[in-house]
Every structure is written in structure tokens, then in C-alpha cells.
C-alpha atoms as a PDB file:
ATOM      1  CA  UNK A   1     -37.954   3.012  11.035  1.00  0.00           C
ATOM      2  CA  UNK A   2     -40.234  -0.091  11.827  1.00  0.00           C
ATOM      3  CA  UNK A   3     -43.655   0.982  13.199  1.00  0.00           C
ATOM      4  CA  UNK A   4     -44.904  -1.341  15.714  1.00  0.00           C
ATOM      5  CA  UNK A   5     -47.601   0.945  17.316  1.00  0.00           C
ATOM      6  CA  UNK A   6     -49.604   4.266  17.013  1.00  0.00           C
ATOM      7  CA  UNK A   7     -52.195   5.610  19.902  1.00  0.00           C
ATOM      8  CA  UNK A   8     -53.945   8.783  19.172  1.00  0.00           C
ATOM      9  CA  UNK A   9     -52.869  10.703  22.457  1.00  0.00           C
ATOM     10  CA  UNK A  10     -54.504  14.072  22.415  1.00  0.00           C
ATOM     11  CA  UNK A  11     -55.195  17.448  20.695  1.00  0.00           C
ATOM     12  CA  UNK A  12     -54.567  21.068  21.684  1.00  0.00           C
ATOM     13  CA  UNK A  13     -56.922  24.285  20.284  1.00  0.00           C
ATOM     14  CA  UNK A  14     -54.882  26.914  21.866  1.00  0.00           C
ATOM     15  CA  UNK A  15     -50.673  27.560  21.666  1.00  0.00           C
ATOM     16  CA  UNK A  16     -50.972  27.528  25.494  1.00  0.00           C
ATOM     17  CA  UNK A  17     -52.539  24.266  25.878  1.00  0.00           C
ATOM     18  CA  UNK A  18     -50.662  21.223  27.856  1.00  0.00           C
ATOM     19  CA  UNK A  19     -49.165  18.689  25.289  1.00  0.00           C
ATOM     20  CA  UNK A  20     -49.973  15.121  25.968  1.00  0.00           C
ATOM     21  CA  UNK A  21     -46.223  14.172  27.121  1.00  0.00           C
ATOM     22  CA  UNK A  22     -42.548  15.303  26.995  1.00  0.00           C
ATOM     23  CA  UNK A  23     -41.826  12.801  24.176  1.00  0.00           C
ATOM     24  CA  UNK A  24     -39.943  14.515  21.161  1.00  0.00           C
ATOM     25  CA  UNK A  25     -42.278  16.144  18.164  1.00  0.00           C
ATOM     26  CA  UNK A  26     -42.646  16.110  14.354  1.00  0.00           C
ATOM     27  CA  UNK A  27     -45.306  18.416  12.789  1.00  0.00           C
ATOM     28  CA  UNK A  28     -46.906  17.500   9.449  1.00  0.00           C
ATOM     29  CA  UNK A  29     -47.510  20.711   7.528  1.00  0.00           C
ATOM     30  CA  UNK A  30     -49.545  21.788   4.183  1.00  0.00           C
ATOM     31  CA  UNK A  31     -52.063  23.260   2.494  1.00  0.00           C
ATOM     32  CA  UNK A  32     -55.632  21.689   2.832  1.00  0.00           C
ATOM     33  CA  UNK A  33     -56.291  19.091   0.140  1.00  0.00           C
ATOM     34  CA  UNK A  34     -52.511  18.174  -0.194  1.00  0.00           C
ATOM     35  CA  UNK A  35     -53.447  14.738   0.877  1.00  0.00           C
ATOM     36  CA  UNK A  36     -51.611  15.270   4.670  1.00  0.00           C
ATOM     37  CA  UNK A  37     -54.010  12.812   6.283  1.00  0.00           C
ATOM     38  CA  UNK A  38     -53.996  10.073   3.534  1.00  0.00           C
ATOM     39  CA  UNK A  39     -49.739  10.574   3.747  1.00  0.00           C
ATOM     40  CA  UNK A  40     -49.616  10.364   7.766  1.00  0.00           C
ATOM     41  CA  UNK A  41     -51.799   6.618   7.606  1.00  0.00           C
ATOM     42  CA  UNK A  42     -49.486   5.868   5.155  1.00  0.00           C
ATOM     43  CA  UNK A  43     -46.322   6.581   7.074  1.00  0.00           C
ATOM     44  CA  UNK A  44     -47.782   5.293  10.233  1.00  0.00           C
ATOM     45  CA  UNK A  45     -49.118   1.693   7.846  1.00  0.00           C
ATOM     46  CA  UNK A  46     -52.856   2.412   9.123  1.00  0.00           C
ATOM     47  CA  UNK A  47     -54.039   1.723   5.329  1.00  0.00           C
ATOM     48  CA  UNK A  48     -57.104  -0.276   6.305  1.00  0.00           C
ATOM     49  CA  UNK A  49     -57.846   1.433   9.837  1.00  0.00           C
ATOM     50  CA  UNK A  50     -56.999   5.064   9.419  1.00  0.00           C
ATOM     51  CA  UNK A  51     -55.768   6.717  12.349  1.00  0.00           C
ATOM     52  CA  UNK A  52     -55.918  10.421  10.461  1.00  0.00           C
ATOM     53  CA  UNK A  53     -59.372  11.338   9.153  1.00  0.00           C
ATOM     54  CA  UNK A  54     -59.212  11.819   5.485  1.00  0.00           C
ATOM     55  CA  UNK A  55     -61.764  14.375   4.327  1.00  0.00           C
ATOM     56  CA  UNK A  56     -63.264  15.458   1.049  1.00  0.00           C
ATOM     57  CA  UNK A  57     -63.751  18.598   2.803  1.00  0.00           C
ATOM     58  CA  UNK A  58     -60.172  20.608   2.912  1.00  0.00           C
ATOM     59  CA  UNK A  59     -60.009  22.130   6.216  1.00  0.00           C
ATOM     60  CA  UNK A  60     -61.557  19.744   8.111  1.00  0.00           C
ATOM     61  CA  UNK A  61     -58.813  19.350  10.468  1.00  0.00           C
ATOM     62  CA  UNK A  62     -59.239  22.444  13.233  1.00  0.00           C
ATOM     63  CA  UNK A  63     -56.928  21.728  15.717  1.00  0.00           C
ATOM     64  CA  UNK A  64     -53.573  19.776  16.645  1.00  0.00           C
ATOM     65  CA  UNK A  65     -53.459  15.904  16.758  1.00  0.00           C
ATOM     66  CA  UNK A  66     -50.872  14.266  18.584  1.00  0.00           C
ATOM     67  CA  UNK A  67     -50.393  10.330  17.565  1.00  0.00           C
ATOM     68  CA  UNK A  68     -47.852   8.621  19.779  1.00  0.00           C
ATOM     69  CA  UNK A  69     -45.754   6.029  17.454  1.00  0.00           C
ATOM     70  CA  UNK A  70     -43.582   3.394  19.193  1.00  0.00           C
ATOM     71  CA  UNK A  71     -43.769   5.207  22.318  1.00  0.00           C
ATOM     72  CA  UNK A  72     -40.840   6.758  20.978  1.00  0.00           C
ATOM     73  CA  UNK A  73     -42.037  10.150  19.820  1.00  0.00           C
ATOM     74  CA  UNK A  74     -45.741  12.545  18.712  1.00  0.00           C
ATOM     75  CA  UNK A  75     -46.330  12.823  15.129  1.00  0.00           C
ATOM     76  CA  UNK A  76     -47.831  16.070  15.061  1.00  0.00           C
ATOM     77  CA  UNK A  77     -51.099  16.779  12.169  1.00  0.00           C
ATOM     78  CA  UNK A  78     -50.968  20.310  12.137  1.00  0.00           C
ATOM     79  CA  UNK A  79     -54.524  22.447  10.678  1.00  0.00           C
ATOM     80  CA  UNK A  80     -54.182  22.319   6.820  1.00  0.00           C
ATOM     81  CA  UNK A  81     -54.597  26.025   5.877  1.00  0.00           C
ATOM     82  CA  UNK A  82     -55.191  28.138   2.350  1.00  0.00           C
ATOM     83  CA  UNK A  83     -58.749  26.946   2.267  1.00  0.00           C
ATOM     84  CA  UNK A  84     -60.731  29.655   0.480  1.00  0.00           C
ATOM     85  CA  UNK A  85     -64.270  28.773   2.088  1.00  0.00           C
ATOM     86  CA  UNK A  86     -62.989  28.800   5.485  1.00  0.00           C
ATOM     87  CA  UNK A  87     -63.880  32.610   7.051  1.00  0.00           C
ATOM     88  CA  UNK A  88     -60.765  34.665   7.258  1.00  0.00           C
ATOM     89  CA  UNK A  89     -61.449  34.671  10.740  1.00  0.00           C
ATOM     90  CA  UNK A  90     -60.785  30.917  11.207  1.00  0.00           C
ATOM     91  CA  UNK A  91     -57.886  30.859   8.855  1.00  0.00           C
ATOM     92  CA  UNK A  92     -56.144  33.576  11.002  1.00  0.00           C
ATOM     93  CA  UNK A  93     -57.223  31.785  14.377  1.00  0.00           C
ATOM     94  CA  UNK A  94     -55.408  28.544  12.622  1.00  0.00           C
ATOM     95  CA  UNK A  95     -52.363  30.657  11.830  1.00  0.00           C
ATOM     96  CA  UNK A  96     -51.539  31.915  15.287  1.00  0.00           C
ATOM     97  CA  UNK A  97     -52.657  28.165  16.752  1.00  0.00           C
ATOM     98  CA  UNK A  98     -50.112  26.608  14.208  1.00  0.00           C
ATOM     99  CA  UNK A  99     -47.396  29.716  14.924  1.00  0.00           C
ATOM    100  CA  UNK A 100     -47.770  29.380  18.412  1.00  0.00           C
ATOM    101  CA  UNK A 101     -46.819  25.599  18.583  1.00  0.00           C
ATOM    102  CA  UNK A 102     -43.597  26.002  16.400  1.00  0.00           C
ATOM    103  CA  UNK A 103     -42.158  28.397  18.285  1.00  0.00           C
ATOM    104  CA  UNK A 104     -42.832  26.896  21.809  1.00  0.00           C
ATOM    105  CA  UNK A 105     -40.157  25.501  23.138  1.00  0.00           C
ATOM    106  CA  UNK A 106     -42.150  22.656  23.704  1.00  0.00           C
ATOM    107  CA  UNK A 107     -42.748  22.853  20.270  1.00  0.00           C
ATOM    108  CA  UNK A 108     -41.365  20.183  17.133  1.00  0.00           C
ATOM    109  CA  UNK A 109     -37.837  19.317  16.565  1.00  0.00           C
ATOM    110  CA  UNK A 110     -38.513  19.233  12.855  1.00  0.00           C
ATOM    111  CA  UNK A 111     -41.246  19.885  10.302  1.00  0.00           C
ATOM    112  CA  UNK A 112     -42.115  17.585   7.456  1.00  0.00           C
ATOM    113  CA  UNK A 113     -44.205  20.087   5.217  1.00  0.00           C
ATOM    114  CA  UNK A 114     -46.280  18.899   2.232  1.00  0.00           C
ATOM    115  CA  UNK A 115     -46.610  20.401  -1.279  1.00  0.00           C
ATOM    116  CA  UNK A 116     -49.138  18.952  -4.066  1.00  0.00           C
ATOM    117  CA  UNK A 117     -46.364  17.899  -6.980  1.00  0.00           C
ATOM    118  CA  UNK A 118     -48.960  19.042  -9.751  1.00  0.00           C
ATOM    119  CA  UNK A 119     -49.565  22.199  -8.475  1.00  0.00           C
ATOM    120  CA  UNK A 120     -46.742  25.600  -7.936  1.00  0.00           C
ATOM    121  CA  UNK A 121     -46.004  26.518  -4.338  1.00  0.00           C
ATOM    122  CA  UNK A 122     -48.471  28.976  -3.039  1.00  0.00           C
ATOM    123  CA  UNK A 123     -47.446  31.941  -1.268  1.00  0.00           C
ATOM    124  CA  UNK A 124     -48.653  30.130   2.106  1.00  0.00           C
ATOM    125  CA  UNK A 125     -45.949  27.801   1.476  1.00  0.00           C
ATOM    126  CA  UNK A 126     -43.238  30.105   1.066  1.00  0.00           C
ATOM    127  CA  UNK A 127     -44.622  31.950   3.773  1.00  0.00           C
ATOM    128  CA  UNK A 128     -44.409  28.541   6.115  1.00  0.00           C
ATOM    129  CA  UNK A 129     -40.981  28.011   5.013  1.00  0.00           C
ATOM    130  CA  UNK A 130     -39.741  31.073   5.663  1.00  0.00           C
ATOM    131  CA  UNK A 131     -40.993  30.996   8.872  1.00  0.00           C
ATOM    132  CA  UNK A 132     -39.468  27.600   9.915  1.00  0.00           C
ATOM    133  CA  UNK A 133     -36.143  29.140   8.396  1.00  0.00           C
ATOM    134  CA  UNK A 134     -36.711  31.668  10.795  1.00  0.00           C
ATOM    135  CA  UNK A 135     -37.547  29.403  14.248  1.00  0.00           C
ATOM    136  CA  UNK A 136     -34.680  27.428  12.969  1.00  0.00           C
ATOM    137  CA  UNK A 137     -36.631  23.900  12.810  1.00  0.00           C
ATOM    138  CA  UNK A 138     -35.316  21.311  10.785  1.00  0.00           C
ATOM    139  CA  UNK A 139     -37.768  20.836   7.626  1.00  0.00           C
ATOM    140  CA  UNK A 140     -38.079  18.362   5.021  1.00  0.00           C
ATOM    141  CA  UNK A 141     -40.451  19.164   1.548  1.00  0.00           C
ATOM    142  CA  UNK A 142     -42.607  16.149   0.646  1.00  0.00           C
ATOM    143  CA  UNK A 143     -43.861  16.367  -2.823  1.00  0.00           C
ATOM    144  CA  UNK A 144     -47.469  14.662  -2.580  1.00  0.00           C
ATOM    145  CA  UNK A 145     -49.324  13.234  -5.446  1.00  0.00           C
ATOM    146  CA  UNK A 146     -46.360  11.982  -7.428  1.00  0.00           C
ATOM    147  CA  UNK A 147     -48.750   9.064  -9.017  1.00  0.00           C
ATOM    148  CA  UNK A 148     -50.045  11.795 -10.552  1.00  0.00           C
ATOM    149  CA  UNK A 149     -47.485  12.078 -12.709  1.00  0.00           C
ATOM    150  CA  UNK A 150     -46.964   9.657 -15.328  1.00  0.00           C
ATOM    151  CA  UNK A 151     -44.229  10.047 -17.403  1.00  0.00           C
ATOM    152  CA  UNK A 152     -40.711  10.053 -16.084  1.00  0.00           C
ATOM    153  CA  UNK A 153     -39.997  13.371 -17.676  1.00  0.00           C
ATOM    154  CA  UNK A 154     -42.523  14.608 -16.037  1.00  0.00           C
ATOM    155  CA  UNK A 155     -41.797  13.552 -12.686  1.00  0.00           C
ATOM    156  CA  UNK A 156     -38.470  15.202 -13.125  1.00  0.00           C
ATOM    157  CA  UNK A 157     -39.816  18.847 -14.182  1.00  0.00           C
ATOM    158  CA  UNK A 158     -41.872  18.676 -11.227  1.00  0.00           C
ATOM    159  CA  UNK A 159     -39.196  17.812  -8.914  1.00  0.00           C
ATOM    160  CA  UNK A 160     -36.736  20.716 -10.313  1.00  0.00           C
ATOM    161  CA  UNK A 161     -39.377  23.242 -10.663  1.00  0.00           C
ATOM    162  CA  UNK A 162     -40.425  22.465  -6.562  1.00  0.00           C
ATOM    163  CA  UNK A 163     -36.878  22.939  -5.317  1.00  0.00           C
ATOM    164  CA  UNK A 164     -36.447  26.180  -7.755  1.00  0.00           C
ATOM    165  CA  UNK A 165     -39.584  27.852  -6.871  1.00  0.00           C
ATOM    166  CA  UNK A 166     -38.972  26.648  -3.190  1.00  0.00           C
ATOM    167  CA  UNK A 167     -35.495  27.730  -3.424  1.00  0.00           C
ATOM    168  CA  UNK A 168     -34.325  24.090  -1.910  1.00  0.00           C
ATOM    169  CA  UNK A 169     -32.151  21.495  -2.757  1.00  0.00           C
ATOM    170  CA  UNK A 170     -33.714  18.441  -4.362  1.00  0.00           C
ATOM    171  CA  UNK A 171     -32.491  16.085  -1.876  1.00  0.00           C
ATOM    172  CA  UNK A 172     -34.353  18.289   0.332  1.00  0.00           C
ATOM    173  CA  UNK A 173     -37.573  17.072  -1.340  1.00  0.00           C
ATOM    174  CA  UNK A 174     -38.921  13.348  -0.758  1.00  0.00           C
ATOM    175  CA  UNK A 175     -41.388  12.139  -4.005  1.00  0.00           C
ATOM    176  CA  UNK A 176     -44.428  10.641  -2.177  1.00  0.00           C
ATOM    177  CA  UNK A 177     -47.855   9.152  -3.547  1.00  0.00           C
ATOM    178  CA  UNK A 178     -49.997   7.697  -1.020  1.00  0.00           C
ATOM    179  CA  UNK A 179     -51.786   5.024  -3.523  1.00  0.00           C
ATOM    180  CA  UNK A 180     -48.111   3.429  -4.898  1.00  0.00           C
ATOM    181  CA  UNK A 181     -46.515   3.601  -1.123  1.00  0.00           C
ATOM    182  CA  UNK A 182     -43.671   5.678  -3.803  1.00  0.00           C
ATOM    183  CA  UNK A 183     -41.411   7.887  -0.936  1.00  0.00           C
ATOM    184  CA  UNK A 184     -42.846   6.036   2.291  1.00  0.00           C
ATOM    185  CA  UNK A 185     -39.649   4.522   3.311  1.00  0.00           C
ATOM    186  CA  UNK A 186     -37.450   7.418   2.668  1.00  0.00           C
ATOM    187  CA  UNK A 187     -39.773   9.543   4.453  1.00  0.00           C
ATOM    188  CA  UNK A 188     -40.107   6.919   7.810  1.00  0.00           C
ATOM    189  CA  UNK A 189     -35.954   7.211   7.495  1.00  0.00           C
ATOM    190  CA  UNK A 190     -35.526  10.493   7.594  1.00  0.00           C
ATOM    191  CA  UNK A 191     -37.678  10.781  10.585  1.00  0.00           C
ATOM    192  CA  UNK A 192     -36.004   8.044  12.227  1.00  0.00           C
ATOM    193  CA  UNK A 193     -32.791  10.491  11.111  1.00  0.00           C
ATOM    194  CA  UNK A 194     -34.256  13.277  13.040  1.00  0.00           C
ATOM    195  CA  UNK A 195     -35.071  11.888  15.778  1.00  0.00           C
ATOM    196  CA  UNK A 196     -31.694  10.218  16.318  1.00  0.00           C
ATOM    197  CA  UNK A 197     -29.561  13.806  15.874  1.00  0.00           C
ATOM    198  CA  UNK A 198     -32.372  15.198  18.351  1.00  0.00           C
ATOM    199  CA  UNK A 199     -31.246  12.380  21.155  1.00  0.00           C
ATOM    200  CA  UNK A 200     -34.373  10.919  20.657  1.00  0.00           C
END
């Protein structure tokens, strides 16, 4: 997939709320501080102007940004959640926000969700994927971070462990790092994958 152009189009607060057009969705998933924004202006090749805010403040991101890309279809930045110094009562108004949207049906036709290659799955994550098992969306694990990593060996326990503890298969899992550009192409092709079985 070749980007040629990305327009921030809108952002909804509430499950209800209109989305910005009836082009098709993909939702970018994760816990806060798994590097979501810094992977989306890498997907979207917005290195020196950055369309997604990158915060050193997990949890920044409250609500859900639309980005229009080729006028073809809405990546979706979903709320990062998990962040401990957010008030419970935030991080549950996030949750229904975030469930709400998947299980429109003017929700995503897939989910890319994001999972810090350092770090084990937390039980959010599991939780997430469960719950995309169970709305039956399409998902694809990225494993963030991989730069991380130095050693190959290490790279490959990482990768096994993630599709054990996730209980995936590791071509279910794309390596990414956001400062090598590692994963970026395989990621943009499996969108462009999705979008063509959704007729989009």
C-alpha cells in the first residue's frame, strides 16, 4: 500500500456519535505507552509532521481519531487504556467508548492491536482479544518496540513467547519498531489485504 495522502477527519466521545463518512475502518488498539501514536505516523510516513500526537503522558489520547488515508478508508486511533493514574472512572468511560465502536455495525472491519515486545501481555490484552474473537473482527498482533531487542535470539523468544501467551499463531504477529521502520511494510500490506477481502 502506497500512501499518497492522510487528512485528520474527525473524532467521536460517545459510541453513538456520527462517524465522519461511510468509508471502511481499521482501529489501532493497545495499552497506553505501547508507542500506538509513534507506530500510526509511521505507517501513515508522517515522520517529520506527525499527524498522531505522541505523548510522554500514557493516556493522553481520550477519544476516537479518525484519519482519512488515500480517500480510500479511516484509520481508526482508538483510547490507549491500562493507565494506572487515570481514575477508574475514566478508564471504564474509555472501555464502553472503545466497546461501543467495535461492535457497531458501523464499526471496523479489522483491528490492528499493539503489544510492547519487552513486556508479557497484560490481562487487558487478553481481555481485548477475546473480545474481538467474540465480535468476530479480523485482528492482527503488532509487536512494538522490537529495536529494543538486540540480539537475534532474543528477538525470537519474544516473538514465541507473544503468540504462546497470546495463544496466536506467529504469522499472526507483525515485528514493528518505529525508529528502524522494521515491520512498516508488512503492516501497510496487510491492511491493504484487509481492505481488499472487505470490498474496499
Amino acid at each position: 500500500m502506497k500512501i499518497k495522502t492522510v487528512e485528520y477527519v474527525g473524532t467521536i466521545a460517545t459510541p453513538n456519535q456520527k462517524r465522519p463518512g461511510p468509508l471502511p475502518q481499521i482501529a489501532f488498539s493497545g495499552r497506553s505507552n505501547v508507542g500506538k501514536s509513534s507506530l500510526i505516523n509511521v505507517v501513515l510516513k508522517r515522520n517529520r509532521k506527525a499527524i498522531a500526537r505522541v505523548s510522554s503522558t500514557p493516556g493522553k489520547t481520550q477519544a476516537i481519531n479518525f484519519f482519512e488515508v488515500n480517500g480510500e478508508f479511516y484509520l481508526v486511533d482508538l483510547p490507549g487504556f491500562g493507565y494506572a493514574q487515570v481514575p477508574k472512572k475514566l478508564r471504564d468511560a474509555w472501555r464502553g467508548l472503545i466497546e461501543g465502536y467495535l461492535s457497531s455495525e458501523e464499526g471496523p472491519i479489522g483491528v490492528v492491536h499493539l503489544v510492547d515486545c519487552r513486556r508479557p501481555p497484560t490481562e487487558l490484552d487478553l481481555q481485548m482479544l477475546d473480545y474481538l474473537s467474540g465480535v468476530g473482527l479480523p485482528t492482527l498482533v503488532v509487536l512494538t518496540k522490537m529495536d529494543k531487542l538486540k540480539s537475534q535470539r532474543a528477538r525470537e523468544v519474544a516473538i514465541d513467547t507473544a503468540a504462546k501467551d497470546l495463544g496466536i499463531d506467529r504469522d499472526q504477529l507483525v515485528p514493528f519498531s518505529s525508529l528502524s521502520g522494521e515491520g512498516r511494510d508488512a503492516l501497510a500490506g496487510a491492511l491493504g489485504g484487509l481492505l481488499r477481502g472487505a470490498g474496499g
